[in-house]
N, C-alpha and C. Protein backbone atom coordinates (compact mmCIF):
# COMPACT_ATOMS: atom_id res chain seq x y z
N UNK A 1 0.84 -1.18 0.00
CA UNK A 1 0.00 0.00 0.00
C UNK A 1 0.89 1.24 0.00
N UNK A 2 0.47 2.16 -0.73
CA UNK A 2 1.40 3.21 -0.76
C UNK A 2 0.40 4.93 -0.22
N UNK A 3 0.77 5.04 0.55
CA UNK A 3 0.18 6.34 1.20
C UNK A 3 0.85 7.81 1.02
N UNK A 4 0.46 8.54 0.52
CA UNK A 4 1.19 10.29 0.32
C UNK A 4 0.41 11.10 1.42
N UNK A 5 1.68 11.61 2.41
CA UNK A 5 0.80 12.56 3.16
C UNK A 5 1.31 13.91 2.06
N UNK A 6 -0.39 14.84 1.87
CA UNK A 6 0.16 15.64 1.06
C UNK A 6 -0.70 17.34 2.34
N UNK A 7 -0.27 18.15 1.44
CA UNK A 7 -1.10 20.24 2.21
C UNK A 7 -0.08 20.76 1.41
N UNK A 8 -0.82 21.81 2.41
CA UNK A 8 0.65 22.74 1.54
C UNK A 8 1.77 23.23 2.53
N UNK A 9 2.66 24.12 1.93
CA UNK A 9 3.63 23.83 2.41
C UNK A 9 3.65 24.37 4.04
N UNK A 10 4.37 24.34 5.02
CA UNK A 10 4.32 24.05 6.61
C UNK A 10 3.17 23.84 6.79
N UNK A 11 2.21 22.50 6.50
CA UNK A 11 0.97 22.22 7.17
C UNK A 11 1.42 21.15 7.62
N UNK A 12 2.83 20.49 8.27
CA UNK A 12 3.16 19.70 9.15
C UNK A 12 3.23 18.35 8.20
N UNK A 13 3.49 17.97 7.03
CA UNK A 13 3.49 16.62 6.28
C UNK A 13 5.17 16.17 6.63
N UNK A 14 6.06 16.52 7.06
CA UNK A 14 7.23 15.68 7.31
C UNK A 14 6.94 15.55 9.02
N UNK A 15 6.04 16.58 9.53
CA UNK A 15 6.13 16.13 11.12
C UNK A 15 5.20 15.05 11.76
N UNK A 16 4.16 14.48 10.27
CA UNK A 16 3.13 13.58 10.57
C UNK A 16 3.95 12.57 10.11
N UNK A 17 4.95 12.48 8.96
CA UNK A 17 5.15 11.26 8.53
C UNK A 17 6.12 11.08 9.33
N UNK A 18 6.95 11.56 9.89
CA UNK A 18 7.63 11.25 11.14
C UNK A 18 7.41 10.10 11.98
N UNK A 19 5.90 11.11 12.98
CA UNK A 19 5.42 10.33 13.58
C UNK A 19 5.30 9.29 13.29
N UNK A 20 4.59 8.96 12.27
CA UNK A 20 3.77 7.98 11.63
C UNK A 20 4.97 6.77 11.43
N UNK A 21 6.01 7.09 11.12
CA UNK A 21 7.05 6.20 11.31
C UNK A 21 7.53 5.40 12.39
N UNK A 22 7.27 6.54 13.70
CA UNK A 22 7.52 6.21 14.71
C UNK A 22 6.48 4.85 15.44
N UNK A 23 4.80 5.55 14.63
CA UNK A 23 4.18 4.77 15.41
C UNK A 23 3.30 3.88 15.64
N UNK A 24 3.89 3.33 14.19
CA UNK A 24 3.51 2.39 13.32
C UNK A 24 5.42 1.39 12.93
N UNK A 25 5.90 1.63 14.05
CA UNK A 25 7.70 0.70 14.03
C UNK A 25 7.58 -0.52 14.04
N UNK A 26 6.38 -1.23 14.27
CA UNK A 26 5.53 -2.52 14.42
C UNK A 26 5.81 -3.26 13.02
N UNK A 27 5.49 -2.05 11.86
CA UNK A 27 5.30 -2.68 10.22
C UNK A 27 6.71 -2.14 9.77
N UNK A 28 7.11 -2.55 8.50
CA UNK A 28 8.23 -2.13 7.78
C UNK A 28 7.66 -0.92 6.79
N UNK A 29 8.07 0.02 7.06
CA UNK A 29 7.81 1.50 6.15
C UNK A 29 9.09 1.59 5.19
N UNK A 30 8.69 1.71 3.64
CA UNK A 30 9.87 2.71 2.95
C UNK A 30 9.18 4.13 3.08
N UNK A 31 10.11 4.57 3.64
CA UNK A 31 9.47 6.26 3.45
C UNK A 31 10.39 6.95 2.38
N UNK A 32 9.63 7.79 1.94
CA UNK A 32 10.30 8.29 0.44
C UNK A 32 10.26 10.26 1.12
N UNK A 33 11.10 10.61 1.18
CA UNK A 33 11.66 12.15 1.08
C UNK A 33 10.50 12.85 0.08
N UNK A 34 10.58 14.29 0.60
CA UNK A 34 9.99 15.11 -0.49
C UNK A 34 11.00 15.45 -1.47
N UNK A 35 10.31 16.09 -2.20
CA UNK A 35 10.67 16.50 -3.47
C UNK A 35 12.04 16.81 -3.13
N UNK A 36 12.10 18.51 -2.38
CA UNK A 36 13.24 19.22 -2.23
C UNK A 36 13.90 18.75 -1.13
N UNK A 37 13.89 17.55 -0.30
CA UNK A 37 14.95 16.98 0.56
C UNK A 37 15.61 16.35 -0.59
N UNK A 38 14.97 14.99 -1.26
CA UNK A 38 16.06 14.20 -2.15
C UNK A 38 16.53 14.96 -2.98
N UNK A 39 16.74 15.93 -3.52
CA UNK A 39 17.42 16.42 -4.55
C UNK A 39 18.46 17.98 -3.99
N UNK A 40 18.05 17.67 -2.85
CA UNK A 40 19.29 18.80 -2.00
C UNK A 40 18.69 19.96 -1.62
N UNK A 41 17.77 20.05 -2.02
CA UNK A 41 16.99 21.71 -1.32
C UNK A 41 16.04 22.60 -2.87
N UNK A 42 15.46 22.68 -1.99
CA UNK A 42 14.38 23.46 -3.44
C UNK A 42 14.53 24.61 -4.83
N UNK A 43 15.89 25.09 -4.20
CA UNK A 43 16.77 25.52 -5.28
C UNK A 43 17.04 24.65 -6.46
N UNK A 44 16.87 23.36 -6.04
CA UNK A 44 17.18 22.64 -7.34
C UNK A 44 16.00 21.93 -7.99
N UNK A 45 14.89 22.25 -7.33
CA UNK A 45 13.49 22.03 -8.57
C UNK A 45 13.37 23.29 -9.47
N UNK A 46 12.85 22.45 -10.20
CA UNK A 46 12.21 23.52 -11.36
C UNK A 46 11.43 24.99 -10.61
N UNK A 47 11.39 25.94 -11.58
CA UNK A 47 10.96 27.27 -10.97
C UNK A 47 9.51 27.06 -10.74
N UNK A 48 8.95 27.29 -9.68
CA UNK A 48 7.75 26.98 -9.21
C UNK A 48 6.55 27.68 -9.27
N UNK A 49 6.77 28.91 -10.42
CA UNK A 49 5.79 29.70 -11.19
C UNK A 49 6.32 29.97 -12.06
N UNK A 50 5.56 28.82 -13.36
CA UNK A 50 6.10 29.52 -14.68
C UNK A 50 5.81 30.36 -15.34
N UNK A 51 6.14 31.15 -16.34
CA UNK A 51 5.66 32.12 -16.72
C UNK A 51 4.69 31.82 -18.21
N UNK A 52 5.32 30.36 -18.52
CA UNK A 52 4.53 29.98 -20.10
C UNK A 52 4.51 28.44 -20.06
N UNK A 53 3.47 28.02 -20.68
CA UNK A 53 2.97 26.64 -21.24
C UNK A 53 4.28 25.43 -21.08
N UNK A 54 5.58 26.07 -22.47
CA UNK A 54 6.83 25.57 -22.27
C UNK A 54 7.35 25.25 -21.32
N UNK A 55 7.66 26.38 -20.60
CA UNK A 55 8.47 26.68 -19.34
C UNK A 55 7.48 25.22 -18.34
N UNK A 56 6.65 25.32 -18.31
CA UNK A 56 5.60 24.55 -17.34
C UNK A 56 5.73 23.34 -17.34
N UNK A 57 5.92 22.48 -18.75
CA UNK A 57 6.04 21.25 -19.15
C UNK A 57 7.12 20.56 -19.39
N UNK A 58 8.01 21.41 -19.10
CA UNK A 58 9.54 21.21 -18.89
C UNK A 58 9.67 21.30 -17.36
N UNK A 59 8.98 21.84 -16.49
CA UNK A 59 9.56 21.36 -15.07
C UNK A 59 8.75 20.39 -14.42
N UNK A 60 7.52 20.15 -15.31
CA UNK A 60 6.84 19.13 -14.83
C UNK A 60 8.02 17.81 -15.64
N UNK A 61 7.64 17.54 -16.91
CA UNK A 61 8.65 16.48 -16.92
C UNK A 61 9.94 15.90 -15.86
N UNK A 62 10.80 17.57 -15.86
CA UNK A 62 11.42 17.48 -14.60
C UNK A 62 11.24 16.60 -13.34
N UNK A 63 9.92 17.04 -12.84
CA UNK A 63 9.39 16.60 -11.55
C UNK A 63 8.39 15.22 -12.01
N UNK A 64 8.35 14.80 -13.04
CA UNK A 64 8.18 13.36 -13.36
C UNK A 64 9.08 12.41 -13.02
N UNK A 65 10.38 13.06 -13.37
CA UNK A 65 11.54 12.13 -13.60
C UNK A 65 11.86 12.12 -11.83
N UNK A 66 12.10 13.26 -11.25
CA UNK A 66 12.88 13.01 -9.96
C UNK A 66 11.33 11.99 -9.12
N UNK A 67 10.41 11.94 -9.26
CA UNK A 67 9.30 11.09 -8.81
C UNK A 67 9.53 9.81 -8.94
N UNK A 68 9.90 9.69 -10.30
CA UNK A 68 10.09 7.90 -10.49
C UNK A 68 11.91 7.73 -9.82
N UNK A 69 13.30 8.71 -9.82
CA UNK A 69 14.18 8.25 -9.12
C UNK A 69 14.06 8.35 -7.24
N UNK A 70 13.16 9.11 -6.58
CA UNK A 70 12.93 8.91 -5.59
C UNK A 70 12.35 8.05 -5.06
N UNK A 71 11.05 7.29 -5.57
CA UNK A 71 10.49 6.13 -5.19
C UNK A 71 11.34 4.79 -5.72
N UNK A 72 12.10 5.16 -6.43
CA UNK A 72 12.72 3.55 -7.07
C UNK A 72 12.69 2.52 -6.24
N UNK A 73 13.71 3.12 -5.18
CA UNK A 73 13.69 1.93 -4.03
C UNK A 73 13.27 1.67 -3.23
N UNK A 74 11.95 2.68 -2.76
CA UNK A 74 10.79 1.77 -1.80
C UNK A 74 9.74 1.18 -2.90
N UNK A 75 9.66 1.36 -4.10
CA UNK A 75 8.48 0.48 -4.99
C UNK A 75 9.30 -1.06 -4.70
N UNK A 76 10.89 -0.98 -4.72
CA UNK A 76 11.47 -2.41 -4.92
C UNK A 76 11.53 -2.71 -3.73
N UNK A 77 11.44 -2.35 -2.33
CA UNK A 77 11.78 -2.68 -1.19
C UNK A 77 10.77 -3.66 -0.83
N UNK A 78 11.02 -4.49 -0.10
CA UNK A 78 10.11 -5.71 0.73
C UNK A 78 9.77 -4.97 2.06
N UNK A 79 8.49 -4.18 2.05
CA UNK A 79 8.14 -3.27 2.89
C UNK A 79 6.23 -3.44 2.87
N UNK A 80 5.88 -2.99 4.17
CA UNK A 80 4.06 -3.19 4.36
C UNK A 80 3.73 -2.19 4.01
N UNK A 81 4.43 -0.96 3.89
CA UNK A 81 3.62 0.16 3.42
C UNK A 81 4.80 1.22 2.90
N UNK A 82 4.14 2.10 1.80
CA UNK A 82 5.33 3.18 1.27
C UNK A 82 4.56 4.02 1.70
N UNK A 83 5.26 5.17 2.50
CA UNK A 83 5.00 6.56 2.55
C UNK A 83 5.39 7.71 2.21
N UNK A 84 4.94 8.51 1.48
CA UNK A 84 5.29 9.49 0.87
C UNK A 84 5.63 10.59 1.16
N UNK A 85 6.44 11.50 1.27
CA UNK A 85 6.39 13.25 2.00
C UNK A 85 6.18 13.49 0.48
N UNK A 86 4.72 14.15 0.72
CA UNK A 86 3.74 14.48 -0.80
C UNK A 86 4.48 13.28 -2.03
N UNK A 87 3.25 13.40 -3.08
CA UNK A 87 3.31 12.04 -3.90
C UNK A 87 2.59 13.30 -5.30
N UNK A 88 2.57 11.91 -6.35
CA UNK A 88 1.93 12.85 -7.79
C UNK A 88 0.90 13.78 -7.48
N UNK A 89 0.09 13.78 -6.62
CA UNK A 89 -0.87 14.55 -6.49
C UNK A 89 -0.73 15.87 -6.32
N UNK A 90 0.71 16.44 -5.64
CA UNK A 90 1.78 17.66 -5.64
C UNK A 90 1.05 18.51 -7.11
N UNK A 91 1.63 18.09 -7.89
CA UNK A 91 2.14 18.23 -9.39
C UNK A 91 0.76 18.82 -10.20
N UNK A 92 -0.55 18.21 -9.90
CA UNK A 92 -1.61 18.95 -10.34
C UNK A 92 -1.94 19.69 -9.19
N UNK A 93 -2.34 19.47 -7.94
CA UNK A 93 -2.48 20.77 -6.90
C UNK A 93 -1.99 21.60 -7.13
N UNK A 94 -0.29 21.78 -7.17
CA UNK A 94 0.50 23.13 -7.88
C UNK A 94 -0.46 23.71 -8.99
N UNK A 95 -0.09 23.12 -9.81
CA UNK A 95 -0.33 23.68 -11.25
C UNK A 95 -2.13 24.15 -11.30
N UNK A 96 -2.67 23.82 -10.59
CA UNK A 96 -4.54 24.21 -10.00
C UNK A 96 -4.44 25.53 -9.68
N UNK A 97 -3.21 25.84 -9.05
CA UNK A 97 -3.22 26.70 -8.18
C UNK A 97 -2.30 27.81 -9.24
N UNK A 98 -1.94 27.60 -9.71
CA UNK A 98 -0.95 28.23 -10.61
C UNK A 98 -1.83 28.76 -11.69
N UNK A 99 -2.70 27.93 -12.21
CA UNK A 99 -4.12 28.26 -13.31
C UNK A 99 -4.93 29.47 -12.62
N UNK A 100 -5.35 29.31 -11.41
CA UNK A 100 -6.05 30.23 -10.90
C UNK A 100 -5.84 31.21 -10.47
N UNK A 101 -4.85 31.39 -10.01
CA UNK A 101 -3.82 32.56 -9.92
C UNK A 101 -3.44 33.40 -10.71
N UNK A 102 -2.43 33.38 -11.54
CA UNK A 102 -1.27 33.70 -12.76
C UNK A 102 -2.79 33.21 -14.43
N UNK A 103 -3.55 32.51 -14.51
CA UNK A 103 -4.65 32.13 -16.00
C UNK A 103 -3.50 31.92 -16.40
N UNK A 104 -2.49 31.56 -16.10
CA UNK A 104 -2.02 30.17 -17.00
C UNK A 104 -2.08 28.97 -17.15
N UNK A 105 -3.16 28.66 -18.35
CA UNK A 105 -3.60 27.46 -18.73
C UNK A 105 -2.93 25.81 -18.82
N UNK A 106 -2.12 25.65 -17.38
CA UNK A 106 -1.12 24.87 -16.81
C UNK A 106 -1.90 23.58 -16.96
N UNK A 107 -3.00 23.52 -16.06
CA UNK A 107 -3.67 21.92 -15.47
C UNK A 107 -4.09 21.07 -16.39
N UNK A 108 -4.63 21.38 -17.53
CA UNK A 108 -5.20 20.50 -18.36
C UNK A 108 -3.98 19.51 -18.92
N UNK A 109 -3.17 20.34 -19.14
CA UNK A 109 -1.77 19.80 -19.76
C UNK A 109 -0.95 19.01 -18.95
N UNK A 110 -1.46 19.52 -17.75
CA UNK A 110 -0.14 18.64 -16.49
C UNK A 110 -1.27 17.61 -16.27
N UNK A 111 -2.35 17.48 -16.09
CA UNK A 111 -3.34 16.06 -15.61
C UNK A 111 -3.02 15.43 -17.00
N UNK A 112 -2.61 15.78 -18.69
CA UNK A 112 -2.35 14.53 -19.29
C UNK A 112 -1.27 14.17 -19.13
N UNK A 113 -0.23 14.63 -19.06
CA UNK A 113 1.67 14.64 -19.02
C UNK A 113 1.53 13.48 -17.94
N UNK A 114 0.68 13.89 -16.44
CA UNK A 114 0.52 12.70 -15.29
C UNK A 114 0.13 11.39 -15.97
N UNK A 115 -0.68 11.53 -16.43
CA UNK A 115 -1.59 10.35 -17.01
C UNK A 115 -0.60 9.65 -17.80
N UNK A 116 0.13 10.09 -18.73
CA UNK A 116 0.51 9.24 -19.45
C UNK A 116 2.28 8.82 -19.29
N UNK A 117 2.33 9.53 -18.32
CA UNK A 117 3.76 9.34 -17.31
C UNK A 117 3.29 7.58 -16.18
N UNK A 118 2.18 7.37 -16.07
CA UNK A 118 2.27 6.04 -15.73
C UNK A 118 3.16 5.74 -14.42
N UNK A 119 2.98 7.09 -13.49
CA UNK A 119 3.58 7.11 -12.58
C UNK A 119 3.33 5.43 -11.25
N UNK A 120 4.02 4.67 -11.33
CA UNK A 120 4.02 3.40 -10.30
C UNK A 120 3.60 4.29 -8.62
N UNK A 121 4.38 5.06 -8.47
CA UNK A 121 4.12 5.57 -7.11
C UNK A 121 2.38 6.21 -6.47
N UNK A 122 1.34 5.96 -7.64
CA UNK A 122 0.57 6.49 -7.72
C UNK A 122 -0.37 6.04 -5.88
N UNK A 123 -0.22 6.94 -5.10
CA UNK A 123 -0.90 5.98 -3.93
C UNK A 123 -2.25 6.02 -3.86
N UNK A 124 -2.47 4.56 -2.52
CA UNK A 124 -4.06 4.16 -2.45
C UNK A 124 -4.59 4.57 -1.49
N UNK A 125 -3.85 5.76 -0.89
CA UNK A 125 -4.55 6.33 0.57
C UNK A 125 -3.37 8.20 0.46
N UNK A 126 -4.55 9.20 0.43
CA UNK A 126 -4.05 10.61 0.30
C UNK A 126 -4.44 11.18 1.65
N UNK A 127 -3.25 11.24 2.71
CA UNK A 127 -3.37 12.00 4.09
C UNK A 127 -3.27 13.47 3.52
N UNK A 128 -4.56 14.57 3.32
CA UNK A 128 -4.73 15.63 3.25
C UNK A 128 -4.07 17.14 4.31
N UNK A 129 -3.46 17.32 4.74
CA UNK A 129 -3.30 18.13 6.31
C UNK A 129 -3.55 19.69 5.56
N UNK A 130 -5.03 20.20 6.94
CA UNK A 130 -5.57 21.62 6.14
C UNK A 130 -4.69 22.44 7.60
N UNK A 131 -3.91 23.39 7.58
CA UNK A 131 -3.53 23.68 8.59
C UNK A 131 -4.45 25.31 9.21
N UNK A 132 -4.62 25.76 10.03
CA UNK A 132 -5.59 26.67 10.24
C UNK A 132 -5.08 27.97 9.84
N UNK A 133 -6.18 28.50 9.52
CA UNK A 133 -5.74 29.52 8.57
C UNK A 133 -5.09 30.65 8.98
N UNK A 134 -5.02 30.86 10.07
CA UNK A 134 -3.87 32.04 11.02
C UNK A 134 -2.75 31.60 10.95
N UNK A 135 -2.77 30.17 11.52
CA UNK A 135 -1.43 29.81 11.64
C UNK A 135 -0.61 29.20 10.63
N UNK A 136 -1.66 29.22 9.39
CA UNK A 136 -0.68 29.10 8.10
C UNK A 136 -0.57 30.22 7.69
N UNK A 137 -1.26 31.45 7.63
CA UNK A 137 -0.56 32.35 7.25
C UNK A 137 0.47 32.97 7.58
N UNK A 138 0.82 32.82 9.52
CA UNK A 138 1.91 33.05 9.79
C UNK A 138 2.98 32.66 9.82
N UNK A 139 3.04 30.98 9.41
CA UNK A 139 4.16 30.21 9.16
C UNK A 139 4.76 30.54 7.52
N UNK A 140 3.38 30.93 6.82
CA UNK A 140 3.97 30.92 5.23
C UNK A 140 4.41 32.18 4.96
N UNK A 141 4.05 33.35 5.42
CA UNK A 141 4.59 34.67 4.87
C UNK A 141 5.99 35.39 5.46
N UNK A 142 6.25 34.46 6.70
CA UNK A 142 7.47 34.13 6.71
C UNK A 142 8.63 33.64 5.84
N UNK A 143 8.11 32.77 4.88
CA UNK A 143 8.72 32.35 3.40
C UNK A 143 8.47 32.97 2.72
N UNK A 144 9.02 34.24 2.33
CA UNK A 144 8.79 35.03 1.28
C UNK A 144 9.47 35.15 -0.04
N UNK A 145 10.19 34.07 -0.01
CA UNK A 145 10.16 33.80 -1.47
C UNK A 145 9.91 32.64 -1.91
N UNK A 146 9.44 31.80 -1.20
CA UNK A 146 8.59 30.75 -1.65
C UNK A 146 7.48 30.69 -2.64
N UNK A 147 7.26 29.53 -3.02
CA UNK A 147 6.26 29.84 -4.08
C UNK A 147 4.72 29.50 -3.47
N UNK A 148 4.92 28.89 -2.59
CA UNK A 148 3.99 28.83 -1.68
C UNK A 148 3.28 29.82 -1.45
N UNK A 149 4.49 30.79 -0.78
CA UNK A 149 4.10 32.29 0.05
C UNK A 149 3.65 33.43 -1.05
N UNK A 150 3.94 32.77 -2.32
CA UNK A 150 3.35 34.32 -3.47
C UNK A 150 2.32 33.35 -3.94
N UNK A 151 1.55 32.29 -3.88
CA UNK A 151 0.43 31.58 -4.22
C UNK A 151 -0.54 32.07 -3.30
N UNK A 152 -0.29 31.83 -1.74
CA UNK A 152 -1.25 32.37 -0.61
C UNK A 152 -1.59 33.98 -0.67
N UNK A 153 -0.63 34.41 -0.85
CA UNK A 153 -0.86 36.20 -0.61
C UNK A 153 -1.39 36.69 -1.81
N UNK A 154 -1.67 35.74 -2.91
CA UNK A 154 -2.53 35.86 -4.59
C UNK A 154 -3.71 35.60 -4.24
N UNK A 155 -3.68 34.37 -3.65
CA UNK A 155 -5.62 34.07 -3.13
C UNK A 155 -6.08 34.80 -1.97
N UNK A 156 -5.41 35.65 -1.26
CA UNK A 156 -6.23 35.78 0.02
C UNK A 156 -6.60 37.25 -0.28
């Protein structure tokens, strides 16, 4: 079974899957890193508001590829459950949010690119975390150059 805890960003998804590691030590977990832990820090994903169609489908591919080398070895591991710090579901939430924001006509294009990327990691259980809305705004506008933090301060 493969589980993605996914929110947005500081709504606590590495401090649940933590736990969740901890407390559930009973079963064998592969836990799989987010995005910007396995690849060294978020400087090294793709730019996280694109400005055009191109630009968009080139960092999604991007973030196709580091998806299938991050899960490689808990899909192969002899494990009861994979857990995710966020999973494919990332990748259109972004880009939802990126459409509605910025009307760049991102999502339609990134839900087929997903689709036909045939992602294995696809999980059978999505831990949602909504964090409250004070205290995400004060954890996120603290990140001010996050892409997070110019997505929130667009919708609110």
């Amino acid at each position: 079974m493969i589980v993605a805890v996914e929110g947005p960003c500081c709504a606590g998804k590495t401090t649940l899957s933590r736990g969740l590691l901890k407390a559930l030590s009973q079963l064998t977990i592969a836990h799989v890193r987010c995005y910007a832990d396995f690849v060294g820090g978020g400087r090294f994903l793709p730019h996280p508001v694109p400005r055009t169609l191109d630009e968009d489908a080139a960092g999604l591919s991007e973030l196709i590829h580091i998806e299938r080398a991050r899960t490689e070895a808990a899909l192969h591991a002899d494990s009861d459950l994979i857990l995710l710090d966020r999973g494919p579901n990332t990748f259109l939430a972004h880009r939802h949010a990126i459409e509605r924001v910025t009307g760049l006509q991102c999502f339609g294009p990134a839900q087929r690119a997903v689709a036909e990327a045939r992602l294995p990691s696809w999980p059978d259980l999505v831990l949602y975390l909504v964090p409250h809305q004070a205290t995400f705004a004060l954890l996120i506008t603290s990140r001010r150059r996050s892409s997070a933090a110019f997505l929130f301060r667009q919708m609110m």
